[in-house]
C-alpha atoms as a PDB file:
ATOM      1  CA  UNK A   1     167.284  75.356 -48.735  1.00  0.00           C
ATOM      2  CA  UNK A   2     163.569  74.852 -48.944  1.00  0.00           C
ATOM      3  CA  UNK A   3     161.842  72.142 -46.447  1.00  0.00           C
ATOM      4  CA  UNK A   4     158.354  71.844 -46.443  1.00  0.00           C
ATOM      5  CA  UNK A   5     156.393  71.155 -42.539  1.00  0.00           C
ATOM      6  CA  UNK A   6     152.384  69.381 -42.528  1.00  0.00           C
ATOM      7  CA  UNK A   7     150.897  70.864 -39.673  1.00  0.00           C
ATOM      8  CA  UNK A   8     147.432  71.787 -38.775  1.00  0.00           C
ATOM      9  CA  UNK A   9     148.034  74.752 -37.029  1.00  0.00           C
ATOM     10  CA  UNK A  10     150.551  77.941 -36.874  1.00  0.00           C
ATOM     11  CA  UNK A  11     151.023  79.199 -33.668  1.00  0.00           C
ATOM     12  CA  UNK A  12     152.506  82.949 -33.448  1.00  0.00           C
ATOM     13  CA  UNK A  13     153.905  84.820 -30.877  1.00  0.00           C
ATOM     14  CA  UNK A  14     153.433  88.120 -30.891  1.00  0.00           C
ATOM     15  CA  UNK A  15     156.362  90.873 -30.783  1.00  0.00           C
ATOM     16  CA  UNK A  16     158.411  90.728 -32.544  1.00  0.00           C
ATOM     17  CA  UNK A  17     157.092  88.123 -34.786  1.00  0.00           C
ATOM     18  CA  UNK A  18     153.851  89.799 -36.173  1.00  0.00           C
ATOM     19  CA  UNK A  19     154.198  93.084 -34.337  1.00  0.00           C
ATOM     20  CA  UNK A  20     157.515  95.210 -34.480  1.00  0.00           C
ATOM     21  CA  UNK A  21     158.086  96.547 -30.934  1.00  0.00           C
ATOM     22  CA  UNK A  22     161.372  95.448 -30.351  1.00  0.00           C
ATOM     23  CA  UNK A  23     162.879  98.825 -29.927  1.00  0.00           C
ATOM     24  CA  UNK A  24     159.747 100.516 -27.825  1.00  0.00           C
ATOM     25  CA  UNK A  25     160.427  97.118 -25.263  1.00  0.00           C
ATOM     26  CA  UNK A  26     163.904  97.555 -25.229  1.00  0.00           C
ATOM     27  CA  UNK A  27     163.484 101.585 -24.877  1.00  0.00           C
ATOM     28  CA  UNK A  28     161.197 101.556 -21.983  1.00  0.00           C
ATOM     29  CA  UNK A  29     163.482  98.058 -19.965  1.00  0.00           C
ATOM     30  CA  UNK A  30     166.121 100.605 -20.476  1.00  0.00           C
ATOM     31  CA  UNK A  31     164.170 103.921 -18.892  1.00  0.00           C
ATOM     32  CA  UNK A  32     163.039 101.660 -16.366  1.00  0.00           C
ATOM     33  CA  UNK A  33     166.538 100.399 -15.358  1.00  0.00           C
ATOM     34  CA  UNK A  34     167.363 103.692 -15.290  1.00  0.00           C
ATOM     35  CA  UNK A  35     165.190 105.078 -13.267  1.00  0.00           C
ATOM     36  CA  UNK A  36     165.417 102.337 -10.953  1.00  0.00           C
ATOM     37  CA  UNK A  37     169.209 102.901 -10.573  1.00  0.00           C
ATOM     38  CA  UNK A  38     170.326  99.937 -12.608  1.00  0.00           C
ATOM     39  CA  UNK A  39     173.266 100.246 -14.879  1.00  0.00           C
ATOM     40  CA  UNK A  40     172.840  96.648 -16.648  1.00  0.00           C
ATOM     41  CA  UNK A  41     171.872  96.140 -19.876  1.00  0.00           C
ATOM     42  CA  UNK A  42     168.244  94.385 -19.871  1.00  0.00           C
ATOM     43  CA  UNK A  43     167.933  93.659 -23.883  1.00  0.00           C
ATOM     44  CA  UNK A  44     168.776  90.117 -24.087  1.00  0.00           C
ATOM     45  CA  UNK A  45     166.643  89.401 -20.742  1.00  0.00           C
ATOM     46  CA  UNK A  46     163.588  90.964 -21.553  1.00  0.00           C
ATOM     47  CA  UNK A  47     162.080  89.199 -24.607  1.00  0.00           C
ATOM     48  CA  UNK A  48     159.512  86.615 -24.506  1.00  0.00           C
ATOM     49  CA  UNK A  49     158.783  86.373 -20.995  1.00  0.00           C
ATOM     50  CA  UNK A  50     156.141  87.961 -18.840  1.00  0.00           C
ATOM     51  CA  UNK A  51     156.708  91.469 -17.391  1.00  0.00           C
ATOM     52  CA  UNK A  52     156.647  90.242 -14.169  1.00  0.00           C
ATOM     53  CA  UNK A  53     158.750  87.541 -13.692  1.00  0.00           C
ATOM     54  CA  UNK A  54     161.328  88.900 -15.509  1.00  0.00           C
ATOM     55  CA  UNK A  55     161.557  91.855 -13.071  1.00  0.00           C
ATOM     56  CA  UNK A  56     161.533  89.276 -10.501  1.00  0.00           C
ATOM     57  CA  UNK A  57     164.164  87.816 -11.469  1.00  0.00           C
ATOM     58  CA  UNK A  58     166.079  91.030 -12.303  1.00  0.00           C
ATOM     59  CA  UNK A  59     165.236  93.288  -9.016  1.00  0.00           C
ATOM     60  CA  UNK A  60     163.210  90.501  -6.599  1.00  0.00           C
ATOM     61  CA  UNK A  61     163.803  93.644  -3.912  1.00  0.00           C
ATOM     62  CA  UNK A  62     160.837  95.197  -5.942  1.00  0.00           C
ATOM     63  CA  UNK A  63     156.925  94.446  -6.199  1.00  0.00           C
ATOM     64  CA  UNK A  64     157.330  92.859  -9.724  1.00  0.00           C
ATOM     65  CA  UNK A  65     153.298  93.510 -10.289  1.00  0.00           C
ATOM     66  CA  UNK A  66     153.535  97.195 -10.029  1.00  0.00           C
ATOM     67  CA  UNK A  67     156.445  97.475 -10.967  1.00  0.00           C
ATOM     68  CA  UNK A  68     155.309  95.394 -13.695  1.00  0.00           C
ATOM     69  CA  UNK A  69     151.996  97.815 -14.114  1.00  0.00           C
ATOM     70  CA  UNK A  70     154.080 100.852 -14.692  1.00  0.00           C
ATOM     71  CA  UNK A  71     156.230  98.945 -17.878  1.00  0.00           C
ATOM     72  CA  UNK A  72     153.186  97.864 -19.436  1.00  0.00           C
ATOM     73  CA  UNK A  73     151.707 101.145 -18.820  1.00  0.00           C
ATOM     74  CA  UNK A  74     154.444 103.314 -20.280  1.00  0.00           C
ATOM     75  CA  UNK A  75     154.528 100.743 -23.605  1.00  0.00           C
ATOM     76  CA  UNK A  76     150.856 101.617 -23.766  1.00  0.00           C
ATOM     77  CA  UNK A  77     151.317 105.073 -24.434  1.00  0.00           C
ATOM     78  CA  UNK A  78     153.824 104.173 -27.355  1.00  0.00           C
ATOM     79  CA  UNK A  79     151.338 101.859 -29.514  1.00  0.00           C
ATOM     80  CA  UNK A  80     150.911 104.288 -32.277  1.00  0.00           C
ATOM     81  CA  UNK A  81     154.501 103.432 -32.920  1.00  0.00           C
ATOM     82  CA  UNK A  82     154.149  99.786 -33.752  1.00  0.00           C
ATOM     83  CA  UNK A  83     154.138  98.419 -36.987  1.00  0.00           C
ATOM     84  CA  UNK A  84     153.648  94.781 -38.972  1.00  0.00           C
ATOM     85  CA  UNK A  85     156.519  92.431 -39.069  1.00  0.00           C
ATOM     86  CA  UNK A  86     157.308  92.638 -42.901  1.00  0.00           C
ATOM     87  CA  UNK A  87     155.572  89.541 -44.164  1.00  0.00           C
ATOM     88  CA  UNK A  88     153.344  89.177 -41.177  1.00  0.00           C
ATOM     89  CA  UNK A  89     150.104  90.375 -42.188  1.00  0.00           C
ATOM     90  CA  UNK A  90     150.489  88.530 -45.893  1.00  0.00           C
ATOM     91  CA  UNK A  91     151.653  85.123 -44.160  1.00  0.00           C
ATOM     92  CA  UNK A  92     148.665  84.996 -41.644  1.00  0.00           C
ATOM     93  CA  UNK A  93     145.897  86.792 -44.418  1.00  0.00           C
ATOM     94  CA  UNK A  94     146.423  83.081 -46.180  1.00  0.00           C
ATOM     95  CA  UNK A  95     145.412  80.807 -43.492  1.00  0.00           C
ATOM     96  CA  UNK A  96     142.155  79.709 -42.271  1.00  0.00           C
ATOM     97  CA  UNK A  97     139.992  80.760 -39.725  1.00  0.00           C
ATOM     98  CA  UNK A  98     140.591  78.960 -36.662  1.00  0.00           C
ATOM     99  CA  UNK A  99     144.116  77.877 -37.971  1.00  0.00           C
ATOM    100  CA  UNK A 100     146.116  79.415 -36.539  1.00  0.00           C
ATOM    101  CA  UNK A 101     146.596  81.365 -32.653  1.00  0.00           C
ATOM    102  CA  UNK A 102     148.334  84.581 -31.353  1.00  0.00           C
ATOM    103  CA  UNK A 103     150.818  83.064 -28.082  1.00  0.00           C
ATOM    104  CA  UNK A 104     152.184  86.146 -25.996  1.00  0.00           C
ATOM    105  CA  UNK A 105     153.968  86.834 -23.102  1.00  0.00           C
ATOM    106  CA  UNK A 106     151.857  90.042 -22.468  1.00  0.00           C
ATOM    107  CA  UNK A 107     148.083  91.043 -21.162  1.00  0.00           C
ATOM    108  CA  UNK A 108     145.235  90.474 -23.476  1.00  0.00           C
ATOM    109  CA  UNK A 109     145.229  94.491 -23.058  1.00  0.00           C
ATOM    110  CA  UNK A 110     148.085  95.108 -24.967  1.00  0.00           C
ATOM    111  CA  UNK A 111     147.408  92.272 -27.449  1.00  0.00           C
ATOM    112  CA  UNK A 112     144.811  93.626 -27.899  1.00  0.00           C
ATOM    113  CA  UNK A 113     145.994  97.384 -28.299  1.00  0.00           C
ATOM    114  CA  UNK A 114     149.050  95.792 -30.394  1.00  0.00           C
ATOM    115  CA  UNK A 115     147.265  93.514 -33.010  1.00  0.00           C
ATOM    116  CA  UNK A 116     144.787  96.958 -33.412  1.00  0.00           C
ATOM    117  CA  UNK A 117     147.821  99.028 -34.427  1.00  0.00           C
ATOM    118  CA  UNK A 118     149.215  96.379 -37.155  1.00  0.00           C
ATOM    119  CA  UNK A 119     145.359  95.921 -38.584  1.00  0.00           C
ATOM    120  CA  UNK A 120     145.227  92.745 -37.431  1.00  0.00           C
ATOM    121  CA  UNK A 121     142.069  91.066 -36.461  1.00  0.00           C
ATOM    122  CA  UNK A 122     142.437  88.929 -33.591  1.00  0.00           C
ATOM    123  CA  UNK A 123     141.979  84.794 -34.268  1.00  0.00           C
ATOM    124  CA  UNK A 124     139.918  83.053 -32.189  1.00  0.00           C
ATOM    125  CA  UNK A 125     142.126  81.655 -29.916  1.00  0.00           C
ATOM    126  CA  UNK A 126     144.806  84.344 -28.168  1.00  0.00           C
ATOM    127  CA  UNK A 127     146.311  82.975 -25.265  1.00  0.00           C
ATOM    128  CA  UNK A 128     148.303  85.884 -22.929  1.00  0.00           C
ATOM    129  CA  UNK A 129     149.931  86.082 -19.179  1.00  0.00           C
ATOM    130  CA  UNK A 130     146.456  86.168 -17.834  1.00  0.00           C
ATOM    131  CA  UNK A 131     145.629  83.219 -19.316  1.00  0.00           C
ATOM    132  CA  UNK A 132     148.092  80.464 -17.958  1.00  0.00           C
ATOM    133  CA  UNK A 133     149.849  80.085 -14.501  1.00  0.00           C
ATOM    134  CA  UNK A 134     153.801  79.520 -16.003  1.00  0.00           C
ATOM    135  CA  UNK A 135     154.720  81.896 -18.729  1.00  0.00           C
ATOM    136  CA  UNK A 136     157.986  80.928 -21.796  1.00  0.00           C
ATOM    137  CA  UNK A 137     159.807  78.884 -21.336  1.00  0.00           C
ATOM    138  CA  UNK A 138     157.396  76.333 -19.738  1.00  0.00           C
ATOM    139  CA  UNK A 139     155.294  75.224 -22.388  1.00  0.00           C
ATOM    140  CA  UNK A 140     152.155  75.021 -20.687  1.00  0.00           C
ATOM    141  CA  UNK A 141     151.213  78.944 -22.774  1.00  0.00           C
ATOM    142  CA  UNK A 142     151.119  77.102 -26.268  1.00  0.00           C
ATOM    143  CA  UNK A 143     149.911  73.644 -24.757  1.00  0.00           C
ATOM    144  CA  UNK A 144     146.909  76.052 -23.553  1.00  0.00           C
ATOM    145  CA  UNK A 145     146.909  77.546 -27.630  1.00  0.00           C
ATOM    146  CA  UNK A 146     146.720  73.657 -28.883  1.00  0.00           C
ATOM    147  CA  UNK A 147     143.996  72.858 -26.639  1.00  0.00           C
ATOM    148  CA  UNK A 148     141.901  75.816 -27.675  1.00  0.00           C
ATOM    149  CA  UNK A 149     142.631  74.676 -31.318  1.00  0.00           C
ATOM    150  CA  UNK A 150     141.475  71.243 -30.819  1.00  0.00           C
ATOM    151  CA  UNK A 151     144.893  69.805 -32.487  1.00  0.00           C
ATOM    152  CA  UNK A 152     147.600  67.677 -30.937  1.00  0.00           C
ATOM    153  CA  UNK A 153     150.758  69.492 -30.045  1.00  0.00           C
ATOM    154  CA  UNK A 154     153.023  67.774 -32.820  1.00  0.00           C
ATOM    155  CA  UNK A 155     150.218  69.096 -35.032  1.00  0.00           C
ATOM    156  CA  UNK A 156     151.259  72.424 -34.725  1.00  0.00           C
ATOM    157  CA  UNK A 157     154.520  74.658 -35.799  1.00  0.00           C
ATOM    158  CA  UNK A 158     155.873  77.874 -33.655  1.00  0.00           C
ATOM    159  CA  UNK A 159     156.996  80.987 -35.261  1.00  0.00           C
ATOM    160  CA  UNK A 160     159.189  82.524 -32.044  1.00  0.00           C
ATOM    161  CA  UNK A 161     161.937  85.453 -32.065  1.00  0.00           C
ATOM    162  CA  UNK A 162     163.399  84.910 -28.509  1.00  0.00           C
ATOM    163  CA  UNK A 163     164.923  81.546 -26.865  1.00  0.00           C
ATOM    164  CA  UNK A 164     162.603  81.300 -24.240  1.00  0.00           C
ATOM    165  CA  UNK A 165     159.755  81.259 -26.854  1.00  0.00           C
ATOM    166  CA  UNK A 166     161.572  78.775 -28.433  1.00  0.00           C
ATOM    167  CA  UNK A 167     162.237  76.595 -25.503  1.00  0.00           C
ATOM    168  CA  UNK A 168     158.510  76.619 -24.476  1.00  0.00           C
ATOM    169  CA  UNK A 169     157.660  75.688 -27.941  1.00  0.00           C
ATOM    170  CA  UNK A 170     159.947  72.537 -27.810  1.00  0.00           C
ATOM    171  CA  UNK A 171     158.814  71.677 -24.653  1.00  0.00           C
ATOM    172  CA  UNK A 172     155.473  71.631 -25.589  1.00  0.00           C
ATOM    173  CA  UNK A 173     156.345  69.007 -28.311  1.00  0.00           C
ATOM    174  CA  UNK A 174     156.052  71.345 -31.344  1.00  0.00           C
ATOM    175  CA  UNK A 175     158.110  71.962 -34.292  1.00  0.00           C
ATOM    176  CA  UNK A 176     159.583  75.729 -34.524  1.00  0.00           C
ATOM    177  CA  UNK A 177     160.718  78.355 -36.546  1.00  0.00           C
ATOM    178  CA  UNK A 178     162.860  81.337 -34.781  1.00  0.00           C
ATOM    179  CA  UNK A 179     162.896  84.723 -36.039  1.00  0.00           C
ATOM    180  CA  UNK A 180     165.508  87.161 -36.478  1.00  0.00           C
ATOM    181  CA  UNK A 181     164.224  90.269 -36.093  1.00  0.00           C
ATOM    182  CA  UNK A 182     164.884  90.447 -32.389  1.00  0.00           C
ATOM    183  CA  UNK A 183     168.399  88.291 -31.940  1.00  0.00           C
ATOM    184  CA  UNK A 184     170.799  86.729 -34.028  1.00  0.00           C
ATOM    185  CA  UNK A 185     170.576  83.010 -35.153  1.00  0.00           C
ATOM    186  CA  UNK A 186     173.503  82.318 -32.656  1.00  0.00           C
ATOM    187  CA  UNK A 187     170.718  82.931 -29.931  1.00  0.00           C
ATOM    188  CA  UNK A 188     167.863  81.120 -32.204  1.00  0.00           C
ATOM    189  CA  UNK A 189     169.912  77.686 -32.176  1.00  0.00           C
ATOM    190  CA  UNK A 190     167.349  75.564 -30.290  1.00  0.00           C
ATOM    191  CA  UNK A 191     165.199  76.254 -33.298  1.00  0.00           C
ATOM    192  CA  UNK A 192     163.932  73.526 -35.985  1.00  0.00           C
ATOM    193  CA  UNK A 193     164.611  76.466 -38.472  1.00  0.00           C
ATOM    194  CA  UNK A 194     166.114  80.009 -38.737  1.00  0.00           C
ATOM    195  CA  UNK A 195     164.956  82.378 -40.710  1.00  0.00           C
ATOM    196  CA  UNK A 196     165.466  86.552 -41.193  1.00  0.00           C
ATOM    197  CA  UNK A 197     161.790  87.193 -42.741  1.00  0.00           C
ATOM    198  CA  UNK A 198     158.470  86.175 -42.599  1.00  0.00           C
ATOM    199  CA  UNK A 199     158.258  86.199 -46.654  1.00  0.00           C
ATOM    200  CA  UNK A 200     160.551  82.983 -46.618  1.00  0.00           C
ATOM    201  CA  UNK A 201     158.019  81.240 -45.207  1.00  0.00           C
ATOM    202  CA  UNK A 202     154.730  80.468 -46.851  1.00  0.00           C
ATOM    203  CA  UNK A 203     151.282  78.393 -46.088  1.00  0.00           C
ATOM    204  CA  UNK A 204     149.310  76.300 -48.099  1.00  0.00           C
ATOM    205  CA  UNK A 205     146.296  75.409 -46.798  1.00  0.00           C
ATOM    206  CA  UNK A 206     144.032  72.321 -47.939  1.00  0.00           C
ATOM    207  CA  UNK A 207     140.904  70.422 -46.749  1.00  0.00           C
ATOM    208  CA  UNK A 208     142.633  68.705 -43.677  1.00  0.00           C
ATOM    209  CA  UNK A 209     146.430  70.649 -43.208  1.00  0.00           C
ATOM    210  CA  UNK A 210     148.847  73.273 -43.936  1.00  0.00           C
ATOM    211  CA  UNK A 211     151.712  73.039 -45.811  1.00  0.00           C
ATOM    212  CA  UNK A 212     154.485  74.882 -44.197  1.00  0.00           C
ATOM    213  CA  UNK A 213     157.157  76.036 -47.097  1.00  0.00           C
ATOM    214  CA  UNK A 214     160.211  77.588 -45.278  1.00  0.00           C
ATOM    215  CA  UNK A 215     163.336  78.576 -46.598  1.00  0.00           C
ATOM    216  CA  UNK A 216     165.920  78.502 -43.968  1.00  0.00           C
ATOM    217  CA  UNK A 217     169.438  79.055 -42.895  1.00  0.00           C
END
């Protein structure tokens, strides 16, 4: 089924939506745990939240920011490995400048490093940990992408691939559109739409909005 959203702005997470890392984050929560002496499994905890809080959550005996610092580190060292989210770099290639903003959980460093390795220029608004004080799922990190846009929150549509990403997004007031590519749709539910690729979704911009064309579950 094919439902068309007017919007004025697209607001994208980043991996797992436009960058495939999903198995270099899971690999390295998984050497961590294990070097840390943990036998749980981290995979469904460790998407779509900052690096920090999560291991706060997960080991508060620890210093979360260096513990934090060696993650991001050792995920560093892996960013030859990343590639583009198949339909990614076609979807965002047909908006506007200043339409559309890159919402992530990590440091501008490896947004930076991470949009580089998919050939991805960065837009002009990229709003990371470093740049808000409550990371997904408060909303305040694409409230803070919104602002920077100039456009109202309802104005804009969220393209997520974990629940916390979606929660934020919904919090914020936004429409949004979860991403398999990470998590089943069973975990996706609290999303406006479900879909399994990027290429069911397309963007057609004109003088004063986007229309949003996505064909969902």
């Amino acid at each position: 089924m094919t439902q068309k959203l007017l919007c004025k702005a697209l607001l994208f997470d980043l991996d797992g939506v436009l960058a495939d890392t999903t198995a270099l984050v899971e690999a390295t929560w998984a050497n961590w745990a294990e070097s840390r002496g943990f036998d749980q499994d981290l995979a469904a905890r460790v998407h779509g939240r900052p690096t920090a809080e999560i291991i706060g959550d997960v080991a508060p005996e620890l210093d979360p920011e260096q513990e934090a610092r060696e993650i991001e580190s050792s995920q560093e060292r892996q960013i030859p490995s990343v590639s583009p989210v198949d339909g990614a770099l076609e979807l965002v290639s047909s908006l506007p400048a200043g339409s559309w903003a890159v919402v992530t959980s990590g440091t501008r460093a490896q947004a930076s490093a991470r949009l580089a390795a998919i050939g991805l220029e960065p837009p002009e608004v990229v709003i990371t940990s470093e740049d808000i004080a409550a990371g997904k799922p408060d909303p305040e990190p694409y409230l803070a992408a919104a602002a920077r846009l100039g456009v109202r929150p309802d104005e804009c549509v969220v393209f997520e691939d974990a629940p916390a990403g979606i929660e934020s997004g919904r919090a914020a007031g936004m429409r949004t559109i979860g991403l398999t590519t990470t998590m089943g749709p069973d975990l996706l539910g609290g999303a406006d739409h479900v879909v399994a690729s990027l290429r069911q979704v397309r963007a057609e911009p004109s003088a004063d909005r986007i229309a949003v064309e996505v064909d969902s579950h």
